[in-house]
N, C-alpha and C. Protein backbone atom coordinates (compact mmCIF):
# COMPACT_ATOMS: atom_id res chain seq x y z
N UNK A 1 70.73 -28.65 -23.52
CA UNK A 1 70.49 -27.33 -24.03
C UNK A 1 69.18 -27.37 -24.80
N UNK A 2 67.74 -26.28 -24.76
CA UNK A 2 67.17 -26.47 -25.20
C UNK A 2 67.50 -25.47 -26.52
N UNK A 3 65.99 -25.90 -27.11
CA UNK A 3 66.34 -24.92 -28.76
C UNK A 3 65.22 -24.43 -28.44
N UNK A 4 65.16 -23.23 -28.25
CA UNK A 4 63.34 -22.36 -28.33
C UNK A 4 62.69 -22.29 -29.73
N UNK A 5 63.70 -21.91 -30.73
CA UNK A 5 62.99 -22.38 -32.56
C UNK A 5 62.13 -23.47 -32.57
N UNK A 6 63.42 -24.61 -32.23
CA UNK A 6 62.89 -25.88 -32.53
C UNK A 6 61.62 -26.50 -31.93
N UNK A 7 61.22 -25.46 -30.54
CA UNK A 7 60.02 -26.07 -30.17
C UNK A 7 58.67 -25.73 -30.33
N UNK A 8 58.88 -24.14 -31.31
CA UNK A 8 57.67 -23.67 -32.16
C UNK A 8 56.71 -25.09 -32.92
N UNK A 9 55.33 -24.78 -32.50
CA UNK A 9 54.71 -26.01 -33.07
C UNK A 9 54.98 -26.06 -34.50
N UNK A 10 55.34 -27.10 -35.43
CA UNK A 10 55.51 -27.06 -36.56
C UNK A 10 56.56 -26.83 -38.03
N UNK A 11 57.67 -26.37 -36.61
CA UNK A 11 58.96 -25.65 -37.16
C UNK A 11 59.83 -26.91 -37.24
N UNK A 12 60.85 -27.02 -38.37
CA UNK A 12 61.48 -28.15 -39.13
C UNK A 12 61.03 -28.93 -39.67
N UNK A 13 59.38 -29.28 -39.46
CA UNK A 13 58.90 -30.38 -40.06
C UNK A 13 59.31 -30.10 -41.51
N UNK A 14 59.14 -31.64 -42.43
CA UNK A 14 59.11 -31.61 -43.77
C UNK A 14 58.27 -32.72 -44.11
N UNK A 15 57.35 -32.67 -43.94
CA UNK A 15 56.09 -33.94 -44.85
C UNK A 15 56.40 -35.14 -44.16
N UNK A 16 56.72 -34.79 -43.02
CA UNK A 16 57.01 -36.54 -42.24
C UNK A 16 58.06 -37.23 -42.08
N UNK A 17 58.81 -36.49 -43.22
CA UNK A 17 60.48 -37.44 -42.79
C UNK A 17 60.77 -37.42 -41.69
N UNK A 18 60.92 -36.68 -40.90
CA UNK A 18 61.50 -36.76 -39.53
C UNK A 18 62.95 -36.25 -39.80
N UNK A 19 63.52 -36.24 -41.12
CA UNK A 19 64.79 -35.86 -41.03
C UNK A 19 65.30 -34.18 -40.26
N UNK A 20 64.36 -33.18 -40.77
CA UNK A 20 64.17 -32.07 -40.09
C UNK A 20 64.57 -32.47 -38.54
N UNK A 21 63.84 -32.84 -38.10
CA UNK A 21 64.20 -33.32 -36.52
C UNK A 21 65.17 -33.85 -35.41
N UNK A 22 65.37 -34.62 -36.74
CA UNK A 22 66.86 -35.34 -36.69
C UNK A 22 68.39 -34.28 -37.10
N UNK A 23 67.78 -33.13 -37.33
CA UNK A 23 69.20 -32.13 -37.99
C UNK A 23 68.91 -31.08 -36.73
N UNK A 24 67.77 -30.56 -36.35
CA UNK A 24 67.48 -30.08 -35.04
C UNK A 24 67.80 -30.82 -33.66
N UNK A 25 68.05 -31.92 -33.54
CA UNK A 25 68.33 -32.88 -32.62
C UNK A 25 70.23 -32.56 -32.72
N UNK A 26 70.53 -33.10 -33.80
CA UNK A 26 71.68 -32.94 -34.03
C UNK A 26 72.84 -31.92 -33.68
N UNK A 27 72.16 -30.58 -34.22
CA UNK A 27 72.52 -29.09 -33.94
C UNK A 27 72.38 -29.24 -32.39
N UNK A 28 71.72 -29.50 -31.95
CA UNK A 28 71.26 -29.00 -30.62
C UNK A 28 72.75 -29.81 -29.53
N UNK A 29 72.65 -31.26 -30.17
CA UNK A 29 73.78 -31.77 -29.77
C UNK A 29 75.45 -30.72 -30.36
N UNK A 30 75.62 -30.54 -30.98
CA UNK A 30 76.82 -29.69 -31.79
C UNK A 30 76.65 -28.65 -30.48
N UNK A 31 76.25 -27.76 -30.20
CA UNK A 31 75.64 -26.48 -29.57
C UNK A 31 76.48 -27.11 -28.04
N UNK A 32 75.97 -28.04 -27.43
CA UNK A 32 76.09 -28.68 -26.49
C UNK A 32 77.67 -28.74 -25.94
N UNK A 33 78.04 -29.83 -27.17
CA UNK A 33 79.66 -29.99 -27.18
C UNK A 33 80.38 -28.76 -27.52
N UNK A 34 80.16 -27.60 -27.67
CA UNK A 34 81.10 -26.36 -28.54
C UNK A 34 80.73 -25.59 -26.78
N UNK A 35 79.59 -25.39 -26.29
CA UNK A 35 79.34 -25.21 -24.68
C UNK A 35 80.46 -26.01 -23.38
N UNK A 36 80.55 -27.07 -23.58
CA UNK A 36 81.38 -27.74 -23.37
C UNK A 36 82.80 -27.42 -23.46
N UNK A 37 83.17 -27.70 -24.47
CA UNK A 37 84.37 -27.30 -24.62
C UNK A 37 84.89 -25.86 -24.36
N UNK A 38 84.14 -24.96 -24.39
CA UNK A 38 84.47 -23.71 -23.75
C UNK A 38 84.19 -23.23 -22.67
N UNK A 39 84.03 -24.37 -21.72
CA UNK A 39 83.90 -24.35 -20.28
C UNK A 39 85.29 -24.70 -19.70
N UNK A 40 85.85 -25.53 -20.70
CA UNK A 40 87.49 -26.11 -19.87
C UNK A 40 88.18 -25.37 -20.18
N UNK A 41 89.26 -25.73 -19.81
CA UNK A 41 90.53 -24.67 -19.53
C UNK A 41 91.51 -25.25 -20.69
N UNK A 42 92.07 -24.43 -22.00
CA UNK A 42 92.56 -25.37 -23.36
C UNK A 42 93.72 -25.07 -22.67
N UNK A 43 94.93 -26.14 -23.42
CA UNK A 43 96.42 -26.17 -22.89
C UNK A 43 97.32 -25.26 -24.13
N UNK A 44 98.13 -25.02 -23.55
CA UNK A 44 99.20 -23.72 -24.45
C UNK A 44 100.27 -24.68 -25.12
N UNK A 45 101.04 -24.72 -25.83
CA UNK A 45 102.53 -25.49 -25.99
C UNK A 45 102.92 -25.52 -24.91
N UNK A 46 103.43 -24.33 -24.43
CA UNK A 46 104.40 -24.82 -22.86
C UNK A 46 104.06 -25.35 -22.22
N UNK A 47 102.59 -26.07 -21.87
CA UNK A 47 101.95 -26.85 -21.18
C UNK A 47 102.10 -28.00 -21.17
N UNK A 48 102.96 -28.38 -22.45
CA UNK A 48 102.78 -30.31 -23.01
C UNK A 48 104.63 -30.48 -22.50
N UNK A 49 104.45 -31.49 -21.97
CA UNK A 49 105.87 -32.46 -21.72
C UNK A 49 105.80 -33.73 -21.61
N UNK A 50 107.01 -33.53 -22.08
CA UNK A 50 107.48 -35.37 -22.45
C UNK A 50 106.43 -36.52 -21.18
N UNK A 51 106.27 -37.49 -21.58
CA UNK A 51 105.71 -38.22 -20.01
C UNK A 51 104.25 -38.00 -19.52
N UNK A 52 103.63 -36.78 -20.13
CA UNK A 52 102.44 -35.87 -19.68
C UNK A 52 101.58 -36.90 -19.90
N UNK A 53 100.18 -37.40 -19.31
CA UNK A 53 99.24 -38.11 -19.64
C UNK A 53 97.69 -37.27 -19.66
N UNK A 54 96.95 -37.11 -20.73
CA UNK A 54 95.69 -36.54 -20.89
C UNK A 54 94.79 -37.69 -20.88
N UNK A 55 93.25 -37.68 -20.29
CA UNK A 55 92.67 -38.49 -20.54
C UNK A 55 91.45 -37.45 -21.02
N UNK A 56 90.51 -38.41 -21.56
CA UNK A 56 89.18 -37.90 -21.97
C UNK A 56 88.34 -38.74 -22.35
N UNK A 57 86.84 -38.21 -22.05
CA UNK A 57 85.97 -39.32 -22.06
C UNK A 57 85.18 -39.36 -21.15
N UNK A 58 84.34 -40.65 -21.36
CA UNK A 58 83.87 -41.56 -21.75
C UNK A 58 83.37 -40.76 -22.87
N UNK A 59 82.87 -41.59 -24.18
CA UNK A 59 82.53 -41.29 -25.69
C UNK A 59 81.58 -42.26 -25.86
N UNK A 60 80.28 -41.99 -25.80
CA UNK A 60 79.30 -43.43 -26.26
C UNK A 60 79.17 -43.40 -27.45
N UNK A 61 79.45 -44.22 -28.04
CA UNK A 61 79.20 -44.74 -29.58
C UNK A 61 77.81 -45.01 -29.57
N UNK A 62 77.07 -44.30 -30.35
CA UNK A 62 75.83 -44.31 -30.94
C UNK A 62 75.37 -45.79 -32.35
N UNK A 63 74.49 -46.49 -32.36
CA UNK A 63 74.44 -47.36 -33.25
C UNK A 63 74.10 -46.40 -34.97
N UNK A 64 73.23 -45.40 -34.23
CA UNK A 64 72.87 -44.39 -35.86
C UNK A 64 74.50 -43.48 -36.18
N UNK A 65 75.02 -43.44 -35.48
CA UNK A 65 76.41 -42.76 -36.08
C UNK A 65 77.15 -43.64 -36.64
N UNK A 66 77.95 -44.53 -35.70
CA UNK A 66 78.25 -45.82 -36.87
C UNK A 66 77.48 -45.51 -37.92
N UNK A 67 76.09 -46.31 -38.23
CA UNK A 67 76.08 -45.96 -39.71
C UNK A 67 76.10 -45.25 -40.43
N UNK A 68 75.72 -44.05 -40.16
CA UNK A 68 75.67 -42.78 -40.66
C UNK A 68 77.36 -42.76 -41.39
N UNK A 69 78.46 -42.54 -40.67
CA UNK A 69 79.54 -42.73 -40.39
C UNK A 69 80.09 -43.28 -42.00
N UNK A 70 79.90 -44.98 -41.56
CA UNK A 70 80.10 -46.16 -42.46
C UNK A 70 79.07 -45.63 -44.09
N UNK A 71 78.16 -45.45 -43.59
CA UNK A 71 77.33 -45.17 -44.94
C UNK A 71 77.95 -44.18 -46.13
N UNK A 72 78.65 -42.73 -45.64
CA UNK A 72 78.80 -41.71 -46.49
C UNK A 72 80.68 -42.29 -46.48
N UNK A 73 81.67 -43.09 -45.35
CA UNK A 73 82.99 -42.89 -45.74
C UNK A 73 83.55 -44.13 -45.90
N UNK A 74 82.74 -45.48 -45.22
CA UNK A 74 83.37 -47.00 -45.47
C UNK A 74 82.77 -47.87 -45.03
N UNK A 75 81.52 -47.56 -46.64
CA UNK A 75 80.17 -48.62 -46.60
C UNK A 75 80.67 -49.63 -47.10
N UNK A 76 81.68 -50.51 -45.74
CA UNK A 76 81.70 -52.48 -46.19
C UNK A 76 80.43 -52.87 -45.58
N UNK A 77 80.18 -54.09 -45.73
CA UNK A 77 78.99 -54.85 -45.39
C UNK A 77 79.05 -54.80 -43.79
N UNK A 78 80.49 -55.36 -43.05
CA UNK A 78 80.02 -55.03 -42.10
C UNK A 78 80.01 -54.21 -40.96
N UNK A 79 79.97 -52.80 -41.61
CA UNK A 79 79.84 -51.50 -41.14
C UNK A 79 78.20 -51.35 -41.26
N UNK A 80 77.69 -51.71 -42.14
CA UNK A 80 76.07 -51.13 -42.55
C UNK A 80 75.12 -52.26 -42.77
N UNK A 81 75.56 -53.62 -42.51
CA UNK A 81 74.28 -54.45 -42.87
C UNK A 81 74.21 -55.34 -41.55
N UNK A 82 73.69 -54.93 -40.63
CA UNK A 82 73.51 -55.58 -39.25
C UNK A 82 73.44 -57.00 -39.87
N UNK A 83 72.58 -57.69 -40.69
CA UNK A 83 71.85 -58.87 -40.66
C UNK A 83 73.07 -59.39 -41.54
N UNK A 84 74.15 -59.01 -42.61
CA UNK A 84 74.88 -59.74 -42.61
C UNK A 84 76.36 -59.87 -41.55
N UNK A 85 76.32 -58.34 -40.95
CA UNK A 85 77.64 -58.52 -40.29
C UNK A 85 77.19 -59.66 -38.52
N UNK A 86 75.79 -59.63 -38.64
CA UNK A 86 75.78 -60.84 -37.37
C UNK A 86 76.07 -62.33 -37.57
N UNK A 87 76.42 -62.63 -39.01
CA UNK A 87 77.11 -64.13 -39.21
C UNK A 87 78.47 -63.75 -39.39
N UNK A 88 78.97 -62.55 -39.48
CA UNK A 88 80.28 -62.53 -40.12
C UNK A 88 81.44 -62.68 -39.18
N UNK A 89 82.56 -62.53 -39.48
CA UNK A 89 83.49 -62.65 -38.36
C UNK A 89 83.75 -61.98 -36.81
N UNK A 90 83.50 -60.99 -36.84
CA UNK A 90 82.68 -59.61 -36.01
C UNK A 90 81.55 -60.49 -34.74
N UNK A 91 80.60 -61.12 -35.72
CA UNK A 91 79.34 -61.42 -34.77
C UNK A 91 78.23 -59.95 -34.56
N UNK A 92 78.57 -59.21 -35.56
CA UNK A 92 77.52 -58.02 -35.36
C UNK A 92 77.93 -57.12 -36.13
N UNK A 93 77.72 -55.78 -35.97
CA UNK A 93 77.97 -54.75 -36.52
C UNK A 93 78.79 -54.10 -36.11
N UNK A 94 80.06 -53.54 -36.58
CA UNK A 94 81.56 -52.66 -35.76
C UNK A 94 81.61 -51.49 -36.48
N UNK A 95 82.24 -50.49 -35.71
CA UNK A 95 82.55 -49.23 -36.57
C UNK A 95 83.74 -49.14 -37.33
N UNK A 96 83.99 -48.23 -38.36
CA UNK A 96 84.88 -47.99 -38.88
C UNK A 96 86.50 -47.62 -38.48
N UNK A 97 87.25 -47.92 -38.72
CA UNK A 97 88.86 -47.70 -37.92
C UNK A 97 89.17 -46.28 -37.89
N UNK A 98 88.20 -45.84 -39.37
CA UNK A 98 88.26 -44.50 -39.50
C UNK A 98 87.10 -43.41 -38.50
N UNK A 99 86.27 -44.12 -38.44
CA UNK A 99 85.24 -43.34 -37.69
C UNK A 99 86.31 -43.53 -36.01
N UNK A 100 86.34 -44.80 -35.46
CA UNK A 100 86.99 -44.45 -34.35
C UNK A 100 88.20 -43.29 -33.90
N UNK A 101 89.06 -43.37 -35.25
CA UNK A 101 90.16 -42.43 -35.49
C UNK A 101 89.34 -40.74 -34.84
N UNK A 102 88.47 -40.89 -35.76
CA UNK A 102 87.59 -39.04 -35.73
C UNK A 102 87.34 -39.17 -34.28
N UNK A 103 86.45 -40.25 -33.46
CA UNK A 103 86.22 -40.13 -32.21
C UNK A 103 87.35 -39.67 -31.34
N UNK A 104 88.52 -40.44 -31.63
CA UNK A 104 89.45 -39.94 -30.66
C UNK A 104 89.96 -38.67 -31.20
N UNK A 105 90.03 -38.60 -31.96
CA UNK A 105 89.73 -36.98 -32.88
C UNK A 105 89.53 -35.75 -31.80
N UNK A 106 87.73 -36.22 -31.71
CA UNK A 106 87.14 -35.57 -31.27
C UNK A 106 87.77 -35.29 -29.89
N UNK A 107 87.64 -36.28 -28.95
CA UNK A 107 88.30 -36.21 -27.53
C UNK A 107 89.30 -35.25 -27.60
N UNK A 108 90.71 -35.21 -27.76
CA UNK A 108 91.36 -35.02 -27.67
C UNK A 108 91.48 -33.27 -28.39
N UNK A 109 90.79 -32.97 -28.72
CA UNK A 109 90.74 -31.49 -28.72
C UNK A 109 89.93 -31.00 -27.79
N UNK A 110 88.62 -31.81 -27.62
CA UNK A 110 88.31 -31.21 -26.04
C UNK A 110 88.68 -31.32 -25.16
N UNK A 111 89.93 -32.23 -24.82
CA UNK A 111 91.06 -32.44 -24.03
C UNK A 111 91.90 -31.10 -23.61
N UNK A 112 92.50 -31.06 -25.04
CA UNK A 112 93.74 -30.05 -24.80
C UNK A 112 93.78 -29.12 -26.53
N UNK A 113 93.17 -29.48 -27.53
CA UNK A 113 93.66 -28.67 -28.78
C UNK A 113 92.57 -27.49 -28.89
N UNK A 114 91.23 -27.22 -28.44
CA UNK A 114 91.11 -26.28 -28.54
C UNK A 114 91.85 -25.40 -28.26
N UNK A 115 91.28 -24.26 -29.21
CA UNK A 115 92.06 -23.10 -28.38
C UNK A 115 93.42 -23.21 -28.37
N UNK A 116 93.94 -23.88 -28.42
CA UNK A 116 95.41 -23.66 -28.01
C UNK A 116 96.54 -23.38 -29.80
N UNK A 117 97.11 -23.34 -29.96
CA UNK A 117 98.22 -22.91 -31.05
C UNK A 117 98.47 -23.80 -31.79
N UNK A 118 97.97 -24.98 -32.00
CA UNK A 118 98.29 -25.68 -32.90
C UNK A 118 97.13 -25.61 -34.25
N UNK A 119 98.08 -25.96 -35.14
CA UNK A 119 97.04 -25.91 -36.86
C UNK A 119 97.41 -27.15 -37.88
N UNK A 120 98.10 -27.93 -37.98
CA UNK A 120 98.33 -28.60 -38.19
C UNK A 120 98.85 -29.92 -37.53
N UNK A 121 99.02 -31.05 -39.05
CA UNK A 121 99.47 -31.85 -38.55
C UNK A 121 100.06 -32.90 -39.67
N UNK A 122 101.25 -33.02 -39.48
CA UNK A 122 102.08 -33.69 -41.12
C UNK A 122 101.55 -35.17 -40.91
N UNK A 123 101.14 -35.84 -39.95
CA UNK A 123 100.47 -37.42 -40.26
C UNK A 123 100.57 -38.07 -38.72
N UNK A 124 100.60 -39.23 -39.12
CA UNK A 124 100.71 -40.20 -37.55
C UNK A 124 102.16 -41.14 -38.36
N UNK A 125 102.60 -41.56 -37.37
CA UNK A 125 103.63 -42.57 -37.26
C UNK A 125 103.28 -44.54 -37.49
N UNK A 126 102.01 -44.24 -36.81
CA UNK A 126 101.72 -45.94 -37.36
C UNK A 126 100.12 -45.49 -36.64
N UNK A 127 99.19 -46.60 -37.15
CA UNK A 127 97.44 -46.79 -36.28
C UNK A 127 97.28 -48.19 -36.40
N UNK A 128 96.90 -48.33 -35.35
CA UNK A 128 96.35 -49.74 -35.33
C UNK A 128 94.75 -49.76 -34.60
N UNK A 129 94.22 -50.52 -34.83
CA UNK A 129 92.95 -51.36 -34.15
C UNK A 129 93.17 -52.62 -33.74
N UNK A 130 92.99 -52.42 -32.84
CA UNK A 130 93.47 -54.16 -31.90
C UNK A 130 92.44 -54.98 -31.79
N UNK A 131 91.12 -54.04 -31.48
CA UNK A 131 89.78 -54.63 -31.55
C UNK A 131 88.72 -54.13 -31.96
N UNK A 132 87.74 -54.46 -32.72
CA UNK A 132 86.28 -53.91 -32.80
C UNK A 132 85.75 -52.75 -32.23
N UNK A 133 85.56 -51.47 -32.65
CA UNK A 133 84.55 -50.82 -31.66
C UNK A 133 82.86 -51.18 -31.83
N UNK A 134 82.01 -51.10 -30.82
CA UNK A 134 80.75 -51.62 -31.21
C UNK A 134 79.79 -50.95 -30.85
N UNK A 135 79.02 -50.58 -31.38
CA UNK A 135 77.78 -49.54 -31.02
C UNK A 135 77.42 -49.93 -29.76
N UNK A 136 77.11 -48.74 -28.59
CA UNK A 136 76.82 -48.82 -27.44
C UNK A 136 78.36 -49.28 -26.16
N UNK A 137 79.49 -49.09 -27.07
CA UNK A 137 80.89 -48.96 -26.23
C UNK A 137 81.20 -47.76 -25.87
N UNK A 138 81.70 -47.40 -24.74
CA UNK A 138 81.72 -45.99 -23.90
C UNK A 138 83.55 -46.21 -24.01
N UNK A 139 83.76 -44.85 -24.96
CA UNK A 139 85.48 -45.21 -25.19
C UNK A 139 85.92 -43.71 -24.18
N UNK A 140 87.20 -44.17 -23.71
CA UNK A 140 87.85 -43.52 -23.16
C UNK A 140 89.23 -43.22 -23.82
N UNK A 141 89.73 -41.99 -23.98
CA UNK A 141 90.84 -41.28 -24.63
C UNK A 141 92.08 -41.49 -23.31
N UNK A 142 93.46 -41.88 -23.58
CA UNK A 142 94.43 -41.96 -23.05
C UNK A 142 95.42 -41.21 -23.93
N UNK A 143 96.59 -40.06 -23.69
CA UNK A 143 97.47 -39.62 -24.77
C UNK A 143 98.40 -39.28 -23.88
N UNK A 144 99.34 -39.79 -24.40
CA UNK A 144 100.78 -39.85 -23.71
C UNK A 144 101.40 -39.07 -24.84
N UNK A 145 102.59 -37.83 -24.24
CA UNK A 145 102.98 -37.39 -25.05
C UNK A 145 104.78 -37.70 -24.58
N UNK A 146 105.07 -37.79 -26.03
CA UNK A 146 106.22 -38.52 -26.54
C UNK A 146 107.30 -37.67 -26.26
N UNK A 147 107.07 -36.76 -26.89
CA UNK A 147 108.21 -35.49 -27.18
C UNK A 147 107.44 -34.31 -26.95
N UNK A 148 108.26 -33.26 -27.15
CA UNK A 148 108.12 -31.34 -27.15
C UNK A 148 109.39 -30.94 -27.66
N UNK A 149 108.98 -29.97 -28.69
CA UNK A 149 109.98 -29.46 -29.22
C UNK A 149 109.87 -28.28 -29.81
N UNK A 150 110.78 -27.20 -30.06
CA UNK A 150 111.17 -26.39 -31.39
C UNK A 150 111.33 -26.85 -31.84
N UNK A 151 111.32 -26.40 -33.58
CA UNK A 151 111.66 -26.70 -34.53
C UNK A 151 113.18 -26.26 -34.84
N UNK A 152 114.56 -26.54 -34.95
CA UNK A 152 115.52 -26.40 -34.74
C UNK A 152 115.94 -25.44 -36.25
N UNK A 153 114.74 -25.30 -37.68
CA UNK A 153 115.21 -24.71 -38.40
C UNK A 153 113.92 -23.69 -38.44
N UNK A 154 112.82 -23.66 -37.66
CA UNK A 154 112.25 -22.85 -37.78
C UNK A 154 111.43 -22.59 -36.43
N UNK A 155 111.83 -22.10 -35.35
CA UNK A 155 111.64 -21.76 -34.06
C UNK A 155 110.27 -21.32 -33.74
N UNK A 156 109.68 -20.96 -34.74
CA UNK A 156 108.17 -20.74 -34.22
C UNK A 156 107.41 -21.63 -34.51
N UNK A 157 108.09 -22.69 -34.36
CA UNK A 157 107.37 -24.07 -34.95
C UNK A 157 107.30 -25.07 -33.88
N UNK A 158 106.37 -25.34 -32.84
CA UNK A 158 105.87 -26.10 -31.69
C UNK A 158 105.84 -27.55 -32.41
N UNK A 159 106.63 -28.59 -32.16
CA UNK A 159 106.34 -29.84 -32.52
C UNK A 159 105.86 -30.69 -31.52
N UNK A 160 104.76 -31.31 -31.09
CA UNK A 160 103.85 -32.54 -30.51
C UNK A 160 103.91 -34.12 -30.75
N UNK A 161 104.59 -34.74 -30.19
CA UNK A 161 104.68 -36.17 -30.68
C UNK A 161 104.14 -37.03 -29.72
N UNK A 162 102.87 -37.41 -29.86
CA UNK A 162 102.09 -38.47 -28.74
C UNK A 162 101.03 -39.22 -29.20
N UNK A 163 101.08 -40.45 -28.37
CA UNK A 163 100.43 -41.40 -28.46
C UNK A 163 99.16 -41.06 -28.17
N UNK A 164 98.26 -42.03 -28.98
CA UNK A 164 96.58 -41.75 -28.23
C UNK A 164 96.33 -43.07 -28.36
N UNK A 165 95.80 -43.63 -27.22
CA UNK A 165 94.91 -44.99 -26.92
C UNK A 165 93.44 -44.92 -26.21
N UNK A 166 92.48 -45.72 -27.35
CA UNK A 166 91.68 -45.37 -27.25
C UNK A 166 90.84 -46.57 -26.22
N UNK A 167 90.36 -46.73 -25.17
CA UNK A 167 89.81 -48.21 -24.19
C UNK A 167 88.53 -48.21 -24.14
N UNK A 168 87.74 -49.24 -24.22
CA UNK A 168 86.22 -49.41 -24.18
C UNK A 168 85.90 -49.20 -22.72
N UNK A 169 84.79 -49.75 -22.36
CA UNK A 169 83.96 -49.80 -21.24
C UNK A 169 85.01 -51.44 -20.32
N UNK A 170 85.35 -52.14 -20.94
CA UNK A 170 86.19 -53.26 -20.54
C UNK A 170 87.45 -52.97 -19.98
N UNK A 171 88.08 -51.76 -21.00
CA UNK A 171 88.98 -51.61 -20.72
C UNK A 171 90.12 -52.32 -21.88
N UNK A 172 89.28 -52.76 -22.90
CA UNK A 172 90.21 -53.49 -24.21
C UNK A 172 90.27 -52.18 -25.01
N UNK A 173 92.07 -52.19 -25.61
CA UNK A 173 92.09 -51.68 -26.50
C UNK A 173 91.37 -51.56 -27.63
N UNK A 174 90.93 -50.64 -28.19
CA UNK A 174 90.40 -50.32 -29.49
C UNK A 174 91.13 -49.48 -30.93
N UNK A 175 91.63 -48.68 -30.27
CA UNK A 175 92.70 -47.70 -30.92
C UNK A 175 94.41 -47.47 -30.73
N UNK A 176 95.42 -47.33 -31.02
CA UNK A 176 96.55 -47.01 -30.65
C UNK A 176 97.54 -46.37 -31.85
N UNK A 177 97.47 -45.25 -32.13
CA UNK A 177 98.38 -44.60 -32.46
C UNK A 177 99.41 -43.45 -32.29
N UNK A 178 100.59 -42.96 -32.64
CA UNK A 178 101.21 -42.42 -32.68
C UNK A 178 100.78 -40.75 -33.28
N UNK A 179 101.17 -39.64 -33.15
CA UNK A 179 100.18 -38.39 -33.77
C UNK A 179 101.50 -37.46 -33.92
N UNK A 180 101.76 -36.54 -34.52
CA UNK A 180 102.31 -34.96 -34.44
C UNK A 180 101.67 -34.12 -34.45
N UNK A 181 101.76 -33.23 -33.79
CA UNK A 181 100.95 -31.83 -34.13
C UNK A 181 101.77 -30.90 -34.16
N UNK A 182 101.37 -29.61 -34.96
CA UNK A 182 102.47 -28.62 -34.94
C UNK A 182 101.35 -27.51 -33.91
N UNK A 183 102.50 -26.77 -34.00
CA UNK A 183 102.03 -25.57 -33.06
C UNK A 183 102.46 -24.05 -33.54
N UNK A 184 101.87 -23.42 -34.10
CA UNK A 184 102.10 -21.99 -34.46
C UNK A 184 102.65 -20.70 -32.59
N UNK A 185 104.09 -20.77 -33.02
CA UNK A 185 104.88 -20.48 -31.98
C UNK A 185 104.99 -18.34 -32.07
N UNK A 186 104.96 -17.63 -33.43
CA UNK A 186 105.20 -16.93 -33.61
C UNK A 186 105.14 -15.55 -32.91
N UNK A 187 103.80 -15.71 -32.32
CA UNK A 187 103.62 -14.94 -31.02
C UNK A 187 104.50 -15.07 -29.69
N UNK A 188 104.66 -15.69 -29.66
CA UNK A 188 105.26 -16.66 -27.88
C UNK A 188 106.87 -16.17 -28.35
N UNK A 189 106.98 -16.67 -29.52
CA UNK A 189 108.89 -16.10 -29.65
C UNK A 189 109.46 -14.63 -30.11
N UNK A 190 108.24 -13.91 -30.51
CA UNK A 190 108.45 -12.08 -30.05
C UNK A 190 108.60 -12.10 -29.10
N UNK A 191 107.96 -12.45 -28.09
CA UNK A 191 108.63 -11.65 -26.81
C UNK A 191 109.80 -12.44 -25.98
């Protein structure tokens, strides 16, 4: 997607930082994915059943997001210091358990949660990281859903219980947890 602003001679600069550029770059990416996602077709509650498998993906992990990432939510050493996390146990630099979490985050509403009736979500059941994610790994979203339900004391209440596994370019686990989502039913059970 281009930006016609952004390509006015002179427009975003700020004295050389380049950061301007880098927030125009950025946006332009945002713009992209929100295009995206409202090209697919989002899923309803009645859509999800037990057994159902969603995939999504590939997700390239960027080396400037990692840090970016690690820098503002879980600046350990070896999230943000290449030169010490390449002696460390790692052998390099890995992303955050939490940043991967948001990635599959991300997937999985351009999967199936846009758009669709859900607003919450009371927690996950367990998360694990089995392995490292590493800048320049192309992750793929897997979500198996567990359950579908009413809520048995409050019927306009869509409950979601599924797994998300997250696989590199190898095909090694990276991610695996358990999720709920609720689903705002209130419309769907008027009629």
């Amino acid at each position: 997607m281009v930006n016609a602003i952004a390509s006015v001679p002179g427009y975003g600069k700020s004295r050389g930082s380049g950061k301007s550029s880098a927030r125009v770059k950025k946006r332009d990416q945002s713009n992209e994915i929100r295009a995206r996602m409202h090209r697919r077709k989002r899923m309803k509650f009645n859509e999800f059943y037990a057994g159902q498998q969603i995939s999504a993906g590939p997700y390239e992990v960027k080396l400037d997001e990692v840090l970016e990432f690690a820098r503002a939510y879980d600046p350990q050493w070896f999230h943000v210091d290449a030169d010490a996390a390449a002696n460390g146990p790692f052998k390099g630099l890995i992303a955050s358990g939490w940043h991967t979490c948001s990635i599959a985050m991300r997937l999985i509403v351009e999967a199936a949660l846009a758009d669709s009736e859900t607003y919450a979500s009371p927690g996950l059941n367990y998360v694990k990281w089995p392995q490292p994610v590493r800048p320049a790994d192309r992750l793929t979203l897997r979500a198996t859903v567990i359950e579908v339900r009413r809520s048995s004391s409050s019927p306009q209440l869509g409950i979601l219980r599924w797994r998300w596994q997250l696989h590199n370019q190898h095909e090694v686990e990276v991610l695996d947890l358990e999720a709920t989502s609720f689903f705002e039913l209130a419309q769907e059970s008027q009629s």
